[in-house]
Protein backbone atom coordinates (compact mmCIF):
# COMPACT_ATOMS: atom_id res chain seq x y z
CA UNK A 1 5.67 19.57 -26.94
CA UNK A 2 3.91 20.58 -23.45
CA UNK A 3 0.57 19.65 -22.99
CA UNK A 4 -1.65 20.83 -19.71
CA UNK A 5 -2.60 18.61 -16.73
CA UNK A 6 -6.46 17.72 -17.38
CA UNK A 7 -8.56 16.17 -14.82
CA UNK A 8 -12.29 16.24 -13.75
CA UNK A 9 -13.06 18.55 -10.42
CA UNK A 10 -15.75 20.34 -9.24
CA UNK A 11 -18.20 19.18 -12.52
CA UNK A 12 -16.04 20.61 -14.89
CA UNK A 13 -12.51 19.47 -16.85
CA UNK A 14 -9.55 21.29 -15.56
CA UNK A 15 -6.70 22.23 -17.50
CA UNK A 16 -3.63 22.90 -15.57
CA UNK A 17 -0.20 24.42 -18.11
CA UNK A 18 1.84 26.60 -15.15
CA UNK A 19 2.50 24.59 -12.15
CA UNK A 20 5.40 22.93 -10.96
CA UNK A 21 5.59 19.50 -12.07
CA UNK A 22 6.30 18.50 -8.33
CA UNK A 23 3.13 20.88 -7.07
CA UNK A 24 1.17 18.76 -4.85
CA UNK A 25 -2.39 18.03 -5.03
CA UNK A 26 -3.00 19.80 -1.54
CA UNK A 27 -1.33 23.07 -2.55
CA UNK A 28 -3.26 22.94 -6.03
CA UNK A 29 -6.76 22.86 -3.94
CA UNK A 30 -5.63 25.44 -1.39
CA UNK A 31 -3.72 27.95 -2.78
CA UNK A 32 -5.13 27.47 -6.69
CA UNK A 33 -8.76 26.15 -6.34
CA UNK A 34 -9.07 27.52 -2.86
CA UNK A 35 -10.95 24.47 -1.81
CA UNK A 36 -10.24 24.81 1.57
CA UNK A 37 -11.76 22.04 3.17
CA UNK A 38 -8.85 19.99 2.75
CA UNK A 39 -5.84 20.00 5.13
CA UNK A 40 -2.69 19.97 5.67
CA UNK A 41 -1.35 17.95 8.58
CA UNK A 42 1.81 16.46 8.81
CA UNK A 43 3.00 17.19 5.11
CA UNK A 44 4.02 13.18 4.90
CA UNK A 45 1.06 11.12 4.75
CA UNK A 46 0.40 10.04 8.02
CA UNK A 47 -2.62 11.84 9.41
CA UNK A 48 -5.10 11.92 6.84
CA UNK A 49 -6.11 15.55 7.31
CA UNK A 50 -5.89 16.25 3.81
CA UNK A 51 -7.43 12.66 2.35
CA UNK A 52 -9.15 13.38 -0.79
CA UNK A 53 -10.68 10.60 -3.01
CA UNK A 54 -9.49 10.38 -6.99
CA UNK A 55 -11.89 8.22 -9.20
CA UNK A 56 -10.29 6.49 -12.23
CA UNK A 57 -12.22 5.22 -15.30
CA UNK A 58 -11.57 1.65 -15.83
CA UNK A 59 -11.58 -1.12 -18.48
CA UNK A 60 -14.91 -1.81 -18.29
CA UNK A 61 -15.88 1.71 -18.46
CA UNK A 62 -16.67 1.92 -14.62
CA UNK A 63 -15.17 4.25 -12.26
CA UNK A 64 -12.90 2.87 -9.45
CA UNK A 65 -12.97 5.71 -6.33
CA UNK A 66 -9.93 5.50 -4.11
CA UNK A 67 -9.08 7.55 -0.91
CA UNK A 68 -5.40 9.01 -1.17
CA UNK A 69 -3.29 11.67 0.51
CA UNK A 70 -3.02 14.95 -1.26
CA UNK A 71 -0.37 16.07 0.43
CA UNK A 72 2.28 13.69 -1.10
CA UNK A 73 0.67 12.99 -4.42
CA UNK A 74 1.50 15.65 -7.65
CA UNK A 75 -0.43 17.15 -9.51
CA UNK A 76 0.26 16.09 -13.08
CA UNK A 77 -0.39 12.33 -11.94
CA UNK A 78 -4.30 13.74 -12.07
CA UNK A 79 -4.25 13.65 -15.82
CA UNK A 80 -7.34 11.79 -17.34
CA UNK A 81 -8.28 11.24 -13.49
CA UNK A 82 -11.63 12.61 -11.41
CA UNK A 83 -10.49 14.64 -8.07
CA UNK A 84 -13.05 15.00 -5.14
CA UNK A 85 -12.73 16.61 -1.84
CA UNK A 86 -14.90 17.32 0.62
CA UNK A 87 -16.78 20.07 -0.95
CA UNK A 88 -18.10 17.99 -3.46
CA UNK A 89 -19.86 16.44 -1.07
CA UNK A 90 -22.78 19.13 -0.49
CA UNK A 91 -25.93 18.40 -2.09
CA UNK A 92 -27.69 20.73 -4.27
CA UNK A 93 -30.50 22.19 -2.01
CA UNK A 94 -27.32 22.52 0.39
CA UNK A 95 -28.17 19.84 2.61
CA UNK A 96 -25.28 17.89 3.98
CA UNK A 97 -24.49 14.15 2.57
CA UNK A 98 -25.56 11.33 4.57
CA UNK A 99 -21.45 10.83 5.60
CA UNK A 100 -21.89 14.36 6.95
CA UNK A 101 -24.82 13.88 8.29
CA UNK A 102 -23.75 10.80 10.67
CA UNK A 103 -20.98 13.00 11.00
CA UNK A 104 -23.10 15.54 12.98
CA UNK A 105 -25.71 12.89 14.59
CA UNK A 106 -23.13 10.77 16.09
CA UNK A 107 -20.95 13.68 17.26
CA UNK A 108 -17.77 12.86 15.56
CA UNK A 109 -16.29 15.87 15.41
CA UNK A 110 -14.81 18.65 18.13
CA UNK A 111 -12.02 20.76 16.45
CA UNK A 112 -13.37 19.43 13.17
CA UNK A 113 -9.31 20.07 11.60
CA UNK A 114 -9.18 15.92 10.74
CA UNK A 115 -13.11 15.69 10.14
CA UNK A 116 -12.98 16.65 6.38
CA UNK A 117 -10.36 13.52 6.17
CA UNK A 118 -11.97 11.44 7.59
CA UNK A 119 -15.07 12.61 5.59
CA UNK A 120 -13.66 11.39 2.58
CA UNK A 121 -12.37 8.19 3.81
CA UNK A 122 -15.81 7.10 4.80
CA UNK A 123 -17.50 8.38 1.40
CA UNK A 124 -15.18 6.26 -0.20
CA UNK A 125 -15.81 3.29 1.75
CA UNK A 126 -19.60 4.80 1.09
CA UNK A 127 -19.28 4.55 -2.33
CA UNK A 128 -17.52 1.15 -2.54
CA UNK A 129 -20.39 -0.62 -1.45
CA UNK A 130 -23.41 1.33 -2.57
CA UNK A 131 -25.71 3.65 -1.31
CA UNK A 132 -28.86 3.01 -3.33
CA UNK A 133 -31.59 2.20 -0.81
CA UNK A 134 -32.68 -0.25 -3.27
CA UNK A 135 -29.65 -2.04 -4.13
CA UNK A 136 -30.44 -5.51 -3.61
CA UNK A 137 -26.91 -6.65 -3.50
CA UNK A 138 -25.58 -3.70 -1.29
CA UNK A 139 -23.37 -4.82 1.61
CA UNK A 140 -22.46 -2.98 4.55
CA UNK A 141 -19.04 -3.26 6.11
CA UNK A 142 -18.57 -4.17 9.29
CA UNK A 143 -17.04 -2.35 12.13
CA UNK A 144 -13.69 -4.03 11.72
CA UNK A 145 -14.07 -2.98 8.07
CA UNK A 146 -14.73 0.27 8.85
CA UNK A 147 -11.97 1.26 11.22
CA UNK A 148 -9.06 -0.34 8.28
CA UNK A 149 -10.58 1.71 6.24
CA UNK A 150 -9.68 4.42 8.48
CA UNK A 151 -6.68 3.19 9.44
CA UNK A 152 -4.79 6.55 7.59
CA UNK A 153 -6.86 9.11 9.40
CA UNK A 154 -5.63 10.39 13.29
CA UNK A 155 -7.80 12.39 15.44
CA UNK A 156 -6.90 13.97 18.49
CA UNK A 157 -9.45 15.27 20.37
CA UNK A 158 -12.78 13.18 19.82
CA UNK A 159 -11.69 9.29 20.22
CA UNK A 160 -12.66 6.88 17.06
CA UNK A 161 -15.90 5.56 18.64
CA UNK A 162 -18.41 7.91 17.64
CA UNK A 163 -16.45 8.41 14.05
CA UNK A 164 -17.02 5.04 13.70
CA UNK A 165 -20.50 5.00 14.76
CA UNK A 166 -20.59 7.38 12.06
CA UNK A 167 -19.37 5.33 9.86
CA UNK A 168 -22.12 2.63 10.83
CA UNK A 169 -24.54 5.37 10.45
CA UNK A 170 -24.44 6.65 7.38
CA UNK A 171 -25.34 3.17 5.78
CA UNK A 172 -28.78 3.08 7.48
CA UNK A 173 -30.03 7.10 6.22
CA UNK A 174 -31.55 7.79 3.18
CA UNK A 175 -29.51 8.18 0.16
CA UNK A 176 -28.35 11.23 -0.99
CA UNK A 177 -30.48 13.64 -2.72
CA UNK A 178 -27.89 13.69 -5.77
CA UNK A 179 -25.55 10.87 -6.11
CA UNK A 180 -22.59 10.69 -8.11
CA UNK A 181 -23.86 10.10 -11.70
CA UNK A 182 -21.28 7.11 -12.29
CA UNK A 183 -22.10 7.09 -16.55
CA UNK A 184 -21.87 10.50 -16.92
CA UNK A 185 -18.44 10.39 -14.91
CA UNK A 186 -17.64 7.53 -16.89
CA UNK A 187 -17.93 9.61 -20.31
CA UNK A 188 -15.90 12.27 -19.30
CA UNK A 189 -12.89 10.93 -17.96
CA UNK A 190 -13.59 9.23 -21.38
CA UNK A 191 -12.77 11.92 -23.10
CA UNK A 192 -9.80 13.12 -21.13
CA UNK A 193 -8.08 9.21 -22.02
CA UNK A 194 -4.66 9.99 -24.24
CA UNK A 195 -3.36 7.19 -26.57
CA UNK A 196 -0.16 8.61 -26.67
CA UNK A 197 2.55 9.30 -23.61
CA UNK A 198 1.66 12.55 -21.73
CA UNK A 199 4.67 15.27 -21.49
CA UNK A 200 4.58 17.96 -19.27
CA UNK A 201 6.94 20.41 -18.74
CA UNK A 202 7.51 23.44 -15.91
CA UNK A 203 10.51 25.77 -15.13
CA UNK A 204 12.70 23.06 -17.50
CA UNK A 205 11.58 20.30 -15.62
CA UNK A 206 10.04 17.48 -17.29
CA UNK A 207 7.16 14.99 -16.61
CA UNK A 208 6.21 11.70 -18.53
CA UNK A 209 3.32 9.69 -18.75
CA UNK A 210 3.67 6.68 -21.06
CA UNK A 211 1.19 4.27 -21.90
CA UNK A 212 3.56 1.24 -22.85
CA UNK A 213 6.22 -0.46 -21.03
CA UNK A 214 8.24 0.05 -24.35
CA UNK A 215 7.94 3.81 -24.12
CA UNK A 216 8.98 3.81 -20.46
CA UNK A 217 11.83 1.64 -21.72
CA UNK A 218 12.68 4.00 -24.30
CA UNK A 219 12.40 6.94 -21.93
CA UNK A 220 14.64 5.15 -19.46
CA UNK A 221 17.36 3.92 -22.28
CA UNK A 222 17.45 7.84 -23.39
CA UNK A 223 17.82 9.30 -20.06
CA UNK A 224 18.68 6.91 -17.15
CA UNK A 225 18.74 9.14 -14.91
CA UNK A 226 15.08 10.29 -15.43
CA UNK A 227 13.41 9.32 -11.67
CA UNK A 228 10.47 6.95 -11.82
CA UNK A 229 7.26 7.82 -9.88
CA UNK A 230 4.72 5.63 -9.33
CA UNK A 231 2.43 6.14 -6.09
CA UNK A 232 4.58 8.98 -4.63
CA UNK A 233 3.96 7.57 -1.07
CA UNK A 234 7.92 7.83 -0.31
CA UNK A 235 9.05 10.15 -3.19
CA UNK A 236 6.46 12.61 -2.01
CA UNK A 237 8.38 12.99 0.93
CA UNK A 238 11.52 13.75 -0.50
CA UNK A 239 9.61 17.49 -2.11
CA UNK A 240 7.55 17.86 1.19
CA UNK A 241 9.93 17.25 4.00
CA UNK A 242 13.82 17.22 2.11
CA UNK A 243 12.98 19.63 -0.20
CA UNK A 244 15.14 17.56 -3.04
CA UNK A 245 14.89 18.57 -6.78
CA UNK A 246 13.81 15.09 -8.25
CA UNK A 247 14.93 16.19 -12.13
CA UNK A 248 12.81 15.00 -14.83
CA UNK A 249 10.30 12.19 -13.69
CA UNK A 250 8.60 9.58 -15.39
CA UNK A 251 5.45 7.99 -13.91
CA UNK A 252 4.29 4.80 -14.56
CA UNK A 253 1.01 5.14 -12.98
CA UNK A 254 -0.91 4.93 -17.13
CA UNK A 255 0.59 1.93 -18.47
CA UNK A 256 -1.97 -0.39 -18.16
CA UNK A 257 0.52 -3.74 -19.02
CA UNK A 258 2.13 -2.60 -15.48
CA UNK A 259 -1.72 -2.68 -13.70
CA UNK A 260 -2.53 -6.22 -14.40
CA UNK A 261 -2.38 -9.07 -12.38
CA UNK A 262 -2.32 -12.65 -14.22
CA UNK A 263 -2.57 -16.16 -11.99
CA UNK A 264 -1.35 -19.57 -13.65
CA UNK A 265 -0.66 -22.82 -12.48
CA UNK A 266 2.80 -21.66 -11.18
CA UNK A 267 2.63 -17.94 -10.90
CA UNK A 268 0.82 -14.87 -9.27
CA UNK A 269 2.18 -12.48 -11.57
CA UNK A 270 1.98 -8.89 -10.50
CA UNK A 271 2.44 -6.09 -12.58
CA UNK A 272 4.78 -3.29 -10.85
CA UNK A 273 2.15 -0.53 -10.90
CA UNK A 274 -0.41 -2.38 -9.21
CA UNK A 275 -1.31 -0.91 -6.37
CA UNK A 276 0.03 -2.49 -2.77
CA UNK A 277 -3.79 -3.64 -1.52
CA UNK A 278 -4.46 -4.64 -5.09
CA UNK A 279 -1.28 -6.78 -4.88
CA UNK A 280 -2.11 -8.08 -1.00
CA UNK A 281 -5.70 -8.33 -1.74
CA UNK A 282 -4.38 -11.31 -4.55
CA UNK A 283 -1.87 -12.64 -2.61
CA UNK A 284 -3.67 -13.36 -0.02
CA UNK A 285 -6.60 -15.46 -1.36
CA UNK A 286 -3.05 -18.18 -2.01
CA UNK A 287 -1.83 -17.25 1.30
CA UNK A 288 -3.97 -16.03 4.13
CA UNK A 289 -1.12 -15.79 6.73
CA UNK A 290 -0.81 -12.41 4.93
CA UNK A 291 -3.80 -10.89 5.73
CA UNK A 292 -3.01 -9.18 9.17
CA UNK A 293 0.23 -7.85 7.13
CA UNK A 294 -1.44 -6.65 4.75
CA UNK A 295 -4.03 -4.71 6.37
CA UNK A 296 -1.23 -3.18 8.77
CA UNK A 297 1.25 -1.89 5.62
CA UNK A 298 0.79 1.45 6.25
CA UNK A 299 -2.55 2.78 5.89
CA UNK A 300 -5.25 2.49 3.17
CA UNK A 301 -4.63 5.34 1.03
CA UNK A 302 -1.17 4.64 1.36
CA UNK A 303 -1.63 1.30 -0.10
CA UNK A 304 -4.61 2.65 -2.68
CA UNK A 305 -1.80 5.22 -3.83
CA UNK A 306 1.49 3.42 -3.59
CA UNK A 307 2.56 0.26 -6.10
CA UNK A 308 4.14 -3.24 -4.96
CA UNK A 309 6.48 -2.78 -7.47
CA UNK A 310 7.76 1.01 -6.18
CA UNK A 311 7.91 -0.54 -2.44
CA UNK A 312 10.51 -3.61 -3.88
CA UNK A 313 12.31 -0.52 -6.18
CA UNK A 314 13.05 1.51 -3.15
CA UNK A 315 14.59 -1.68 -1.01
CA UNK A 316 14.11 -0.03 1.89
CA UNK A 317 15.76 -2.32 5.00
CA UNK A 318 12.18 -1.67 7.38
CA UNK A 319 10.08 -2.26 4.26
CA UNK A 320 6.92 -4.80 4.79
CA UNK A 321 6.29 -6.34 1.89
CA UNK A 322 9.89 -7.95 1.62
CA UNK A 323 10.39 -9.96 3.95
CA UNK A 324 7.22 -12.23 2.99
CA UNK A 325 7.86 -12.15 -0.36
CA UNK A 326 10.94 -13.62 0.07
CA UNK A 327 10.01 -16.19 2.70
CA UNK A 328 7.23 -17.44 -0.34
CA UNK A 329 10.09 -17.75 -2.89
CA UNK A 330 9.05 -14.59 -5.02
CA UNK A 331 11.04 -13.65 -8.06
CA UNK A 332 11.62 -9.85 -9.49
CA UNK A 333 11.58 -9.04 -13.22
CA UNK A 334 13.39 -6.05 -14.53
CA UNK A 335 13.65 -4.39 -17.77
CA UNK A 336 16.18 -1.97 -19.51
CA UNK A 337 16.07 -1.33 -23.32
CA UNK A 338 15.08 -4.24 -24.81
CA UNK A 339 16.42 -6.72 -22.08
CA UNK A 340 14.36 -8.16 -19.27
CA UNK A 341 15.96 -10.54 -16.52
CA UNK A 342 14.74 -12.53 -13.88
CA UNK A 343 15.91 -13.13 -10.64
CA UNK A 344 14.96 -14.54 -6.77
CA UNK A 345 14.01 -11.31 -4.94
CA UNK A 346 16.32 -11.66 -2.48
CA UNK A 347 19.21 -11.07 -5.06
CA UNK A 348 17.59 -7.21 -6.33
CA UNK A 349 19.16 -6.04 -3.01
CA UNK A 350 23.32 -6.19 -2.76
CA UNK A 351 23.69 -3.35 -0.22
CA UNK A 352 21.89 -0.19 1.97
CA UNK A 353 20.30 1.47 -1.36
CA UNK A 354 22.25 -0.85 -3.70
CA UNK A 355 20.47 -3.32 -6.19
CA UNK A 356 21.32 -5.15 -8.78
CA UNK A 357 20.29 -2.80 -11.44
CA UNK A 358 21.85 -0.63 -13.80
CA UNK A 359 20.28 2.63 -13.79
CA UNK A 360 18.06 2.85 -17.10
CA UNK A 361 16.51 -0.46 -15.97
CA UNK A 362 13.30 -0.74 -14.08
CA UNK A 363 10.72 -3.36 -12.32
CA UNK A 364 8.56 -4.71 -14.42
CA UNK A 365 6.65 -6.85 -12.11
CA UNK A 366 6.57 -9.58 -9.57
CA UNK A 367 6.32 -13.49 -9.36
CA UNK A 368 5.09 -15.33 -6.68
CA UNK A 369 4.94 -19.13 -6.77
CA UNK A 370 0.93 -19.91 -6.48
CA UNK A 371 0.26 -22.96 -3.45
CA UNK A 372 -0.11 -25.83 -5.61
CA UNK A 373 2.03 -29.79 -5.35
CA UNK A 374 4.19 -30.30 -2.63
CA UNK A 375 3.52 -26.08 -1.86
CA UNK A 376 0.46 -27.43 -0.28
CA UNK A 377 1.84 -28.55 2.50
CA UNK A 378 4.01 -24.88 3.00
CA UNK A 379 3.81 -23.86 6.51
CA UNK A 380 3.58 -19.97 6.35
CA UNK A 381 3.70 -16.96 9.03
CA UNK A 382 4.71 -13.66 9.09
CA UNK A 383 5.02 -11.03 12.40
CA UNK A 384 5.28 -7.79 12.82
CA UNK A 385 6.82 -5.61 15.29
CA UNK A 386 5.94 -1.97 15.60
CA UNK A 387 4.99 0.39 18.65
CA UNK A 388 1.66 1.39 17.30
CA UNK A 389 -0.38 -1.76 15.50
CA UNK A 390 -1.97 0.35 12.85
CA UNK A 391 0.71 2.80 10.60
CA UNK A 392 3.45 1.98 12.04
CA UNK A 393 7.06 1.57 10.47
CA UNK A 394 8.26 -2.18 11.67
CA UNK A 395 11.42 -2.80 14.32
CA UNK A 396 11.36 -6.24 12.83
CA UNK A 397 9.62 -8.01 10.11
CA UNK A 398 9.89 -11.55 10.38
CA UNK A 399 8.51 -13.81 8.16
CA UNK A 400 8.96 -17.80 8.14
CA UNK A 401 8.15 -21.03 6.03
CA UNK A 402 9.19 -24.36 4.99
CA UNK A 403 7.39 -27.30 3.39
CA UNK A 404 5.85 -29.77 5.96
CA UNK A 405 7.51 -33.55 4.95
CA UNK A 406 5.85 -35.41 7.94
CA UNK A 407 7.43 -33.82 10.86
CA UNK A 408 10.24 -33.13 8.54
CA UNK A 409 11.34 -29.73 7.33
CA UNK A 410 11.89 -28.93 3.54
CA UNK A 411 13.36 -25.98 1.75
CA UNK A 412 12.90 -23.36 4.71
CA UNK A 413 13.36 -19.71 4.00
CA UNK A 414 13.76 -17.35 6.99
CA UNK A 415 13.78 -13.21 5.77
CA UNK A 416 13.45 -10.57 8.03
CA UNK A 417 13.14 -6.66 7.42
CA UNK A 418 14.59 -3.91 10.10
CA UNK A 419 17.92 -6.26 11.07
CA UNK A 420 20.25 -5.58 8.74
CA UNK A 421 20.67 -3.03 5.76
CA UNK A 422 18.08 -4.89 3.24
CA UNK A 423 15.81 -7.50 3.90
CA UNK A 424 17.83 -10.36 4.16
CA UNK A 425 17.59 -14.26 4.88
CA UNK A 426 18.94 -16.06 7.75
CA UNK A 427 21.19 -18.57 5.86
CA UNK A 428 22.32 -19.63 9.30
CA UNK A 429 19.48 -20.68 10.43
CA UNK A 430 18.21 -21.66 7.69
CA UNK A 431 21.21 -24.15 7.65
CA UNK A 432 20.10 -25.48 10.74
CA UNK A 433 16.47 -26.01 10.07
CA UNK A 434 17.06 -27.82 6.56
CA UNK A 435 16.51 -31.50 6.63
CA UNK A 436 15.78 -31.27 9.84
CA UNK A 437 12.76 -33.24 12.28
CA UNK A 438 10.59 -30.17 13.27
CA UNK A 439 10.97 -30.18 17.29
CA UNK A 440 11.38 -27.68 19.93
CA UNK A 441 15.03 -28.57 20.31
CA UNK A 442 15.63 -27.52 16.43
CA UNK A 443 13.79 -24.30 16.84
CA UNK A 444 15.78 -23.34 19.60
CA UNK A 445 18.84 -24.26 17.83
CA UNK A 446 17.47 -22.35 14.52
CA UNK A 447 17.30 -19.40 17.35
CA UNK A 448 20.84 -19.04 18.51
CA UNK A 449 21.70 -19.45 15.00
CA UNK A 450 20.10 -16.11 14.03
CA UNK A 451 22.99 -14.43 16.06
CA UNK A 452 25.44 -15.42 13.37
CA UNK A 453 22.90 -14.40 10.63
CA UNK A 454 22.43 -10.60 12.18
CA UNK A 455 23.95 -7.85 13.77
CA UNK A 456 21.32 -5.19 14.02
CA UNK A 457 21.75 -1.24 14.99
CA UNK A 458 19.46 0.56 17.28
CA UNK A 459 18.17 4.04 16.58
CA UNK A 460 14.90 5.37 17.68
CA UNK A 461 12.45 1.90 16.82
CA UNK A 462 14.35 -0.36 19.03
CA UNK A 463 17.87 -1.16 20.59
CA UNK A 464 20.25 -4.01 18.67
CA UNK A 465 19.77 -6.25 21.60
CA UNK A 466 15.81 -5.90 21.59
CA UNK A 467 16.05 -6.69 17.61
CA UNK A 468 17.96 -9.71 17.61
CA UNK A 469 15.98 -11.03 20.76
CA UNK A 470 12.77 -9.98 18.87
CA UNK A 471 13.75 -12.31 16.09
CA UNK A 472 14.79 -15.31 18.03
CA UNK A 473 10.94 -14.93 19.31
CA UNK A 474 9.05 -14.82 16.75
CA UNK A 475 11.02 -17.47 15.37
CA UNK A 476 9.53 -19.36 18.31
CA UNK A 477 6.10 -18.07 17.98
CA UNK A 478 6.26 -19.93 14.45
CA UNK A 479 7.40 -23.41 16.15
CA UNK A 480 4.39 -22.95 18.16
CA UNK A 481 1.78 -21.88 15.33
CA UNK A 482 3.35 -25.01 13.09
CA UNK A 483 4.77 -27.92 15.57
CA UNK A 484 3.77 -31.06 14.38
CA UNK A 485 1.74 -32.01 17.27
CA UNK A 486 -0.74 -29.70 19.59
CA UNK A 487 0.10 -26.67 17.28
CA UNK A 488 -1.58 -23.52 19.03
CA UNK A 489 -3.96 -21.30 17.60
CA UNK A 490 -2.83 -17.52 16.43
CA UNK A 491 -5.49 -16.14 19.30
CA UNK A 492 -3.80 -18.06 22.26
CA UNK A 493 -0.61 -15.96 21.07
CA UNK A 494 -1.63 -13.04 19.61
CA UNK A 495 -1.37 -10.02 22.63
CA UNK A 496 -4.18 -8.65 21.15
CA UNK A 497 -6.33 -11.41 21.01
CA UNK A 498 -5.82 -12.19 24.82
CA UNK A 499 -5.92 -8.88 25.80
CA UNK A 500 -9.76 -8.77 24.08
CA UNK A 501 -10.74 -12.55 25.95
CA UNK A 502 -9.35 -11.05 29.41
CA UNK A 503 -11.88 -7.91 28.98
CA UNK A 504 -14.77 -10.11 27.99
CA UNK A 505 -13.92 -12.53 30.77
């Protein structure tokens, strides 16, 4: 039986029984709610025109507040959720909110289409780290923080200085007249929780929301063709831009099993429905190379919305998080029925859009061996190659390591997205580098061995000849991050880096 989409918006409880079930957020508050303050952009989640910021109850009976792209996400995946936009932002004498306000005082807005966006992005940073005067534990981000945080919203016509002046701002004015009353919040979503698996239907079309891996399995087993959602940031596209019909979808975004994230001795275990900054956020306390790749996967509401497990699912050959993975030794688990296997990443993916799973089976969730024995002495780095730094799709993803033995090299693994049709290790080179004393003469070798390992296309990111030259680079950037003796610093090789020395010279 059909029951209606209920979510919290505009301080009341929403019920929602005749929309499609692949009706985006953004056309619900334009055309429906007629909250026009939201926009629409680019229809793909790239500019961040039409950011909006959904609040989630969670175990501890707290409310988490993410920033997210309406324009990709659908609307039943609200259910038991809080929506805000940029409306809800006026205070109740009709003053403006203090993000608005620094808005306005640090003149961060011209045509003003992107400001409501942006708006939200920074009241979610806002609320993230508290904006009681009071709060003796408050902390305010700093500039660097703010402009990742903003790393998903594009303006055109006023420059990001002033925005993020704003941004600075609206930590140092008075707090807002009538903050959100967290408790209150809390007890409604409350109320809108479902023990049982959500089933919406539109037009014949079906939508599930299970609360147990088993009932996904069951779903799955029943109908294997039924298409799994979880944080729409790719799916989304397929409605907005291809105009597909996706059939009857099942999302795993409730099943709390999926959200969790457990570390032993051995293991960071990852549940598939955490989210991707979640997922990087926990990875990289074990392995800090990761940070700069993890703040430039896509942007921030792209990682708030979209799932580790949905971006090793897809396989995509440019995708980010693979190539690292696979470089630390990661393993995949997938489920069908009753059945779960186990397996070294790098084995899910047989061909373009082929894996090694039968089609009522699903990821359950990711392994990835924790830095502990001889994984102490791992030697770790992964590069990135894209013509914008921020929100950018990769020409190559390289990523590189190998356990230190003196100046010996032990169990290297070399994967690389964007130079073949998955992400894919170098065996080749590999080869070379096993065993091997850890000298410029080997990585050079390891280099012209990575012409045997890949022959790589060009299209519109990069020729096949700038790819494979690309790869023998950073391949040489690593020998000069790790070499046993006079190893260099990332900032005497990162362009970036040098660039900001030269202009402070």
């Amino acid at each position: 039986m059909t029951q209606p989409i209920r979510f919290y918006h505009r301080n009341a409880i929403r019920e929602i029984a005749n929309a499609p079930v692949t009706r985006t957020v953004l056309q619900y508050l334009r055309e429906d709610a007629h909250c026009t303050g939201t926009k629409e952009g680019c229809a793909e989640g790239d500019c961040g025109a039409c950011t909006v910021v959904v609040g989630e109850r969670d175990e501890a009976g707290g409310v988490n507040f993410k920033a997210v792209n309406a324009c990709i996400q659908f609307l039943p995946t609200l259910d038991g959720k809080a929506l805000f936009t940029v409306e809800d932002l006026r205070q109740p004498d009709g003053s403006l909110h203090p993000v608005q306000e620094a808005m306005v005082e640090c003149h961060g807005s011209q045509c003003g289409f992107c400001t409501p966006g942006f708006v939200m992005s920074m009241w979610s940073l806002y609320e993230k780290h508290g904006h009681e005067q009071s709060c003796a534990n408050r902390t305010v981000p700093s500039r660097d923080d703010i402009s990742n945080a903003l790393t998903g919203n594009l303006c055109r016509c006023t420059g990001y200085r002033p925005i993020v002046d704003a941004a600075v701002r609206m930590f140092e004015a008075p707090a807002p007249k009538a903050p959100v009353d967290l408790a209150a919040l809390s007890a409604k979503l409350a109320t809108l929780k479902r023990g049982e698996t959500f089933h919406y239907e539109f037009a014949g079309q079906q939508f599930d929301a299970p609360r147990t891996v088993a009932a996904l399995a069951q779903i799955k087993a029943a109908q294997p063709a039924t298409r799994i959602l979880a944080g729409s940031t790719d799916i989304g596209l397929w409605v907005t831009k291809q105009m597909r019909e996706l059939g009857n979808i099942v999302y795993v975004g409730q099943i709390e099993a999926l959200r969790r994230i457990e570390v032993s001795d051995e293991w960071i275990e990852i549940g598939a429905g955490v989210s991707v900054e979640a997922a990087y956020e926990e990875i990289a306390k074990h392995y800090p190379e990761l940070t700069e790749m993890w703040k430039r996967f896509a942007s921030l509401p792209i990682r708030n919305a979209g799932t580790l497990g949905g971006n090793i699912a897809n396989g995509s050959p440019i995708g980010d998080s693979m190539p690292g993975l696979i470089a630390l030794g990661a393993h995949v688990v997938v489920r069908g029925g009753e059945i779960e296997r186990e397996m070294p990443l790098e084995d899910l993916y047989l061909a373009y859009q082929k894996k090694d799973m039968a089609e009522h089976e699903f990821v359950v969730g990711l392994k990835v061996p924790t830095r502990t024995g001889v994984r102490q002495n791992l030697q770790f780095r992964t590069y990135k190659l894209s013509k914008r730094f921020d929100s950018d799709i990769s020409a190559v993803c390289a990523a590189f390591s190998f356990i230190a033995d003196g100046d010996t090299i032990r169990e290297p693994r070399i994967a690389f997205g964007g130079m073949a049709a998955t992400s894919k290790r170098a065996t080749h080179a590999e080869t070379v580098l096993r065993d091997a004393e850890w000298h410029e003469a080997t990585a050079q070798a390891a280099m012209i061995a990575l012409g045997n390992d890949y022959a790589p296309l060009s299209d519109m990111r990069a020729t096949s000849n700038y790819r494979l030259e690309a790869a023998k680079n950073t391949l040489y950037r690593f020998w000069l991050e790790t070499r046993p003796h006079n190893p260099l610093p990332k900032s005497a090789l990162d362009v970036r880096a040098v660039q900001a020395a030269c202009a402070n010279a």
